[in-house]
Protein backbone atom coordinates (compact mmCIF):
# COMPACT_ATOMS: atom_id res chain seq x y z
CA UNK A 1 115.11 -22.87 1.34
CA UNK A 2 118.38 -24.77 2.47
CA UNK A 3 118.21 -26.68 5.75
CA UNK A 4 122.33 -26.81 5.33
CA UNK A 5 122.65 -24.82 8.51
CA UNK A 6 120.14 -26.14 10.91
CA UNK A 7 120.65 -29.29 13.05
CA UNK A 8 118.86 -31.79 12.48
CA UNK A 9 116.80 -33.83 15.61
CA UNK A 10 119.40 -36.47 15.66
CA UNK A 11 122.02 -34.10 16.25
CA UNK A 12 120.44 -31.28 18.98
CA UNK A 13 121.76 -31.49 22.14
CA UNK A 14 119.36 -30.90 25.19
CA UNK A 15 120.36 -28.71 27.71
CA UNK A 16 122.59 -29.36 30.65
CA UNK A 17 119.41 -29.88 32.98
CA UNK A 18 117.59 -31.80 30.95
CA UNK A 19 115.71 -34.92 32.47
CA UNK A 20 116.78 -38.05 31.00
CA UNK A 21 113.18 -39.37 29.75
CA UNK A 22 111.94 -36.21 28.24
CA UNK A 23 107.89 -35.73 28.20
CA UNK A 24 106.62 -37.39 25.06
CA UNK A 25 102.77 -36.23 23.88
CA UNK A 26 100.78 -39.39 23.55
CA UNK A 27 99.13 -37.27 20.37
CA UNK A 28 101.46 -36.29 18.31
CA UNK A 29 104.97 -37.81 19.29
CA UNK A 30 106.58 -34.40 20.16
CA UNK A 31 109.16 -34.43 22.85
CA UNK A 32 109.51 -31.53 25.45
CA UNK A 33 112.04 -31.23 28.05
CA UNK A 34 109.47 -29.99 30.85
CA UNK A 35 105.89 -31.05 31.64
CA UNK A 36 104.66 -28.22 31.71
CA UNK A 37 105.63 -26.81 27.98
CA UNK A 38 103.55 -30.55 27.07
CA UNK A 39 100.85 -29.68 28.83
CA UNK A 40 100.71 -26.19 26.87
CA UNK A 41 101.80 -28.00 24.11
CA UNK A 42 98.37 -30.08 24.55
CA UNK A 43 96.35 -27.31 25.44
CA UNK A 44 97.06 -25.69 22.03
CA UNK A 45 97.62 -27.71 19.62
CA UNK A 46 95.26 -30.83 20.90
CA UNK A 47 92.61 -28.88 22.55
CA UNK A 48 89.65 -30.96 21.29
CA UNK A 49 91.34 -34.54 22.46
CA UNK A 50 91.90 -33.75 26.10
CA UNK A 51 90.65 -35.49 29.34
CA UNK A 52 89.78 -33.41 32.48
CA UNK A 53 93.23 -34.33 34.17
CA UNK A 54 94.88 -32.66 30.86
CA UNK A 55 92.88 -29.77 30.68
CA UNK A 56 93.44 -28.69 34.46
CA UNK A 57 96.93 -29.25 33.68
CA UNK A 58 97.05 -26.81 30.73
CA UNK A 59 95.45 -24.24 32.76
CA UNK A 60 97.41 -24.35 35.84
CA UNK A 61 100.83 -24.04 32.99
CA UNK A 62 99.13 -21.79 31.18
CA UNK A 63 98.85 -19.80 34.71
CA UNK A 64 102.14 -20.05 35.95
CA UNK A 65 103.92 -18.92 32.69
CA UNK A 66 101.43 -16.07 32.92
CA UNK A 67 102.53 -15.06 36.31
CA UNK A 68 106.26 -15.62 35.09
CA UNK A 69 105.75 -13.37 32.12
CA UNK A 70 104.42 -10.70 34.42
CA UNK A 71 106.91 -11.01 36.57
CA UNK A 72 109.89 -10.83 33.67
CA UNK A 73 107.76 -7.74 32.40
CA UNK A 74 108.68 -5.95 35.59
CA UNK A 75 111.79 -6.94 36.21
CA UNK A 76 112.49 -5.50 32.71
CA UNK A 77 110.80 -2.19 33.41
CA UNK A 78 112.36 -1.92 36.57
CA UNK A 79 115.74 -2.14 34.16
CA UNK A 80 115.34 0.42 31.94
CA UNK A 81 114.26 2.83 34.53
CA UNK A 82 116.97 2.23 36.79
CA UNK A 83 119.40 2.89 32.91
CA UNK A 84 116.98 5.52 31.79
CA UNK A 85 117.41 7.48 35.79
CA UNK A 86 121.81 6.69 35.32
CA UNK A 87 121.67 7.91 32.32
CA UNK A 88 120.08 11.26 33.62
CA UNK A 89 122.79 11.30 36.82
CA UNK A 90 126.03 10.77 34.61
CA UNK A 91 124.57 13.41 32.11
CA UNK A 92 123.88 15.87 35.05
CA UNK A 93 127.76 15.30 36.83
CA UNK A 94 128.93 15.69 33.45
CA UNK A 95 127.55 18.65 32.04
């Protein structure tokens, strides 16, 4: 498989509102631009390794995106009806 087309680490740019220090995991040397994707980042991949401190934290992120999640599951439901319901207005002027 070619890696022609895929940027390398030295040349990805971080996003606009990226912090200048980005969160480093003490484990494994990956970088993440928020703390809480290293704190799920910990919680999954270093499960075994972590302190109390680091645990809490992976629950309260894993929490939060949760609730996030929900909340973009909604939103997106909410979407569709409101097309799915225009849909069924245009196609009743119409016919």
């Amino acid at each position: 498989m070619s890696t022609e087309n895929t940027p390398s680490e030295s040349t990805r740019t971080p996003p606009p509102d990226a912090p200048d220090e980005p969160a480093t995991c003490e484990y494994c040397g990956e970088r993440f631009v928020e703390d809480d994707l290293l704190a799920l980042h910990r919680g999954q991949a270093h499960e075994g390794d972590l302190n109390e401190a680091e645990i809490e934290a992976y629950r309260e992120a894993r929490e939060s995106e949760r609730d996030e999640v929900r909340l973009f599951r909604l939103q997106a439901l909410a979407a569709l009806v409101a097309i799915y319901f225009g849909f069924i207005f245009v196609y009743a002027f119409v016919i």
